[in-house]
N, C-alpha and C. Protein backbone atom coordinates (compact mmCIF):
# COMPACT_ATOMS: atom_id res chain seq x y z
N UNK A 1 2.49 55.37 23.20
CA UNK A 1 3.64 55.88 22.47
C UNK A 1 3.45 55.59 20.99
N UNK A 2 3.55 57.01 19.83
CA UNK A 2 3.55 56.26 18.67
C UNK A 2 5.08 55.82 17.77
N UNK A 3 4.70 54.98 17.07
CA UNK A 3 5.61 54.03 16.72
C UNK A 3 6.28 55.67 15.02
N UNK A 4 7.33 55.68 15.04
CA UNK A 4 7.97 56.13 14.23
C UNK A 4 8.01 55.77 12.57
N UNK A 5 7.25 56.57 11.68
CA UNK A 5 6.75 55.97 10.44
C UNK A 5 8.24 56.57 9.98
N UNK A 6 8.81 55.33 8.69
CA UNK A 6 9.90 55.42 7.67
C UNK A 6 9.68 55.31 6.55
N UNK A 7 10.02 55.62 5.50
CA UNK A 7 9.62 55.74 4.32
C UNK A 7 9.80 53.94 4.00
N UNK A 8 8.97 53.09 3.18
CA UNK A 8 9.17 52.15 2.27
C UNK A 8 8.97 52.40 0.99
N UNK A 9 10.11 51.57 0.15
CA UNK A 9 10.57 51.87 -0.75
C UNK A 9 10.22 50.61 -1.81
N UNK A 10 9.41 50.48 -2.91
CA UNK A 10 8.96 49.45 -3.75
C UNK A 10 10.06 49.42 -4.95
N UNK A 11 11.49 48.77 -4.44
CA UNK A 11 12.31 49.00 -5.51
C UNK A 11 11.98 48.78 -6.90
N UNK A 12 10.96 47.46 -7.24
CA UNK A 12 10.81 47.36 -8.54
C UNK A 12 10.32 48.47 -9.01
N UNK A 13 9.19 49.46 -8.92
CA UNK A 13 8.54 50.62 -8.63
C UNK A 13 9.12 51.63 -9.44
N UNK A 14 10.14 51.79 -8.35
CA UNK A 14 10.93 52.89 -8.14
C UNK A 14 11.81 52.83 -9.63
N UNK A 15 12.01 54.29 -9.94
CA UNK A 15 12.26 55.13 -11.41
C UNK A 15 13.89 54.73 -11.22
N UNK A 16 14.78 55.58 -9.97
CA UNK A 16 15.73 56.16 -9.68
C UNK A 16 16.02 57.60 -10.39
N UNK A 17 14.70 58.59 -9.90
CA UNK A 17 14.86 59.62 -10.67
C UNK A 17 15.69 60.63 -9.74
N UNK A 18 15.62 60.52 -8.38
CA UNK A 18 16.62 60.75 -7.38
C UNK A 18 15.54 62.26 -6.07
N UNK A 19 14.00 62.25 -6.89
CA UNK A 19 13.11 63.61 -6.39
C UNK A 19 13.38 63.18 -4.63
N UNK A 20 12.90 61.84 -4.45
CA UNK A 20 12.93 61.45 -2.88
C UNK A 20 14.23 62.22 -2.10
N UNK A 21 15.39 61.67 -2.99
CA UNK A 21 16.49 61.79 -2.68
C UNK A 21 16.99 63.34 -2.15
N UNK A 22 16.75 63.96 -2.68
CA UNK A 22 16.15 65.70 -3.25
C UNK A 22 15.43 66.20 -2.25
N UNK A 23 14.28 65.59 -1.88
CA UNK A 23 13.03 66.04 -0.87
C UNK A 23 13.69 65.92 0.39
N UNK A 24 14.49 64.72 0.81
CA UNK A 24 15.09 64.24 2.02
C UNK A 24 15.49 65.10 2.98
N UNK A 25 15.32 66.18 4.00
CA UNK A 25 15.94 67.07 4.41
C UNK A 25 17.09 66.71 5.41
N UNK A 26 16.79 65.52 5.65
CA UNK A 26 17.77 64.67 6.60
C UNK A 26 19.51 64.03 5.95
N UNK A 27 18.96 64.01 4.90
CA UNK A 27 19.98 63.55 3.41
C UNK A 27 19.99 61.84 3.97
N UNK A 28 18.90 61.33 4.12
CA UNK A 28 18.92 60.33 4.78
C UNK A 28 18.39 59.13 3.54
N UNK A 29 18.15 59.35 2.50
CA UNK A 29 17.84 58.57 1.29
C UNK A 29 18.98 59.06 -0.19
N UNK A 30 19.42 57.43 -0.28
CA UNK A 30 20.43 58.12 -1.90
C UNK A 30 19.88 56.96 -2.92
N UNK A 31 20.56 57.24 -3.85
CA UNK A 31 20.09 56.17 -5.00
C UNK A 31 21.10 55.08 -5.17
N UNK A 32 20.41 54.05 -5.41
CA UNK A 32 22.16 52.13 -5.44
C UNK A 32 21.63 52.25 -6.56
N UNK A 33 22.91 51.47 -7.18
CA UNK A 33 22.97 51.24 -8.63
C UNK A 33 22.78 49.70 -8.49
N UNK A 34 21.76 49.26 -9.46
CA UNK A 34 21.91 47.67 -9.32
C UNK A 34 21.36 46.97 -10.77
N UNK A 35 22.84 46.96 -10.98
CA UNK A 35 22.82 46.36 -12.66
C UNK A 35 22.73 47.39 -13.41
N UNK A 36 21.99 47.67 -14.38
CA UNK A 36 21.67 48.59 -15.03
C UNK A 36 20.38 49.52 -14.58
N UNK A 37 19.97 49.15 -13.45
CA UNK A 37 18.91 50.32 -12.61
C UNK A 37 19.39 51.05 -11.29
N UNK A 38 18.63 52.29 -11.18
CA UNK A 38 18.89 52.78 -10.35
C UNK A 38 17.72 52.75 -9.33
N UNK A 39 18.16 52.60 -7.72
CA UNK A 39 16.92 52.72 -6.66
C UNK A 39 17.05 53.65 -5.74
N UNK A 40 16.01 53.94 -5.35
CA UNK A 40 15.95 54.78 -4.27
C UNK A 40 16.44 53.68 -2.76
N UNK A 41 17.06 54.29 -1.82
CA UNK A 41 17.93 53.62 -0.42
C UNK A 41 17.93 53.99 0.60
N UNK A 42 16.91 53.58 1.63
CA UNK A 42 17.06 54.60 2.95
C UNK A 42 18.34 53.93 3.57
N UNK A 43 19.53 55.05 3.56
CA UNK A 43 20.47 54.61 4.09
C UNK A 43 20.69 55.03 5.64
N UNK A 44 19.94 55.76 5.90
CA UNK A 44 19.99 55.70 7.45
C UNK A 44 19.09 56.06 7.97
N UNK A 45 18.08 54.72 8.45
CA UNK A 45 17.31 54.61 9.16
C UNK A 45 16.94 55.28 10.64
N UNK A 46 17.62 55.09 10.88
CA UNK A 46 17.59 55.26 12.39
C UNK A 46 17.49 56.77 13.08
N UNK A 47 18.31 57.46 11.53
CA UNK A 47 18.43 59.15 11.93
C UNK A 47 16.84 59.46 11.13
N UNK A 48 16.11 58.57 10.52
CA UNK A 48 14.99 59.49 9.38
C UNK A 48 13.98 59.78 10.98
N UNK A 49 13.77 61.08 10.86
CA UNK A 49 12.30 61.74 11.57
C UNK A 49 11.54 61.20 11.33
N UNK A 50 10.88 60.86 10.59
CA UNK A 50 9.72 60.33 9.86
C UNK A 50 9.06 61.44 9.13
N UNK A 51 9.39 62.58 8.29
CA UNK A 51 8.78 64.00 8.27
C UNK A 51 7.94 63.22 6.98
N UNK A 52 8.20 61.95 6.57
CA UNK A 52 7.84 61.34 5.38
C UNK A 52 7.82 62.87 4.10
N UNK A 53 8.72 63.83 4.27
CA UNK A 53 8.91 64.56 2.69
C UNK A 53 9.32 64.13 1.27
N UNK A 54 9.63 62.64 1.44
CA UNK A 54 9.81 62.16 0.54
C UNK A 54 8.54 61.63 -0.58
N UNK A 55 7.51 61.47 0.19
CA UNK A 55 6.20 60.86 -0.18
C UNK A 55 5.75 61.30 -1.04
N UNK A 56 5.65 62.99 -1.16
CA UNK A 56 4.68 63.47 -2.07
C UNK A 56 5.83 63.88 -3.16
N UNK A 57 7.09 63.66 -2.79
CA UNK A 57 7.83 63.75 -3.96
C UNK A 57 7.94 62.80 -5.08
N UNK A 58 7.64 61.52 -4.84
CA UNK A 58 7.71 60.48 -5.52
C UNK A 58 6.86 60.46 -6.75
N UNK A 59 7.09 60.51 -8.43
CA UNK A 59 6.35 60.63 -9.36
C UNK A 59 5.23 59.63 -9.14
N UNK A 60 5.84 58.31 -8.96
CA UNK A 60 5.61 57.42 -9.57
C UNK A 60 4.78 56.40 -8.03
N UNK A 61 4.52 56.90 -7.46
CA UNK A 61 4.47 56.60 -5.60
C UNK A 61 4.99 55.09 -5.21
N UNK A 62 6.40 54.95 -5.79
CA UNK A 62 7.12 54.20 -5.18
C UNK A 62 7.09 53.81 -3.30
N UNK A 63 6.80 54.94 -2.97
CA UNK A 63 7.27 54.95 -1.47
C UNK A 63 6.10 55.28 -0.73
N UNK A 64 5.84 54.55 0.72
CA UNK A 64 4.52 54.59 1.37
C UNK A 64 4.81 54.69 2.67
């Protein structure tokens, strides 16, 4: 059985330019505000496919 790949997210990394967020077809990633930065958030795990469309959206390849 294979194991279900999820996006990880390298908050320091990460811009909060919101493309992941955008790519998501699941609407399953948003951006937290924390302090004066913004991050990318898989907020629901459990529903992400794994279609990983977020990956090649990432400028900056925050996410693996």
């Amino acid at each position: 059985m294979t194991e279900k790949r999820t996006p990880d997210i390298d908050v320091p990394r990460c811009t909060g330019c919101g493309r992941c967020v955008a790519a998501c077809p699941g609407r399953n990633l948003t951006l937290e505000v924390a302090g004066y930065r913004k991050h990318a958030l898989l907020v629901k795990p459990r529903e992400c496919d794994g279609c990983l469309a977020c990956l090649p959206a990432c400028p900056v390849r925050a996410i693996t």
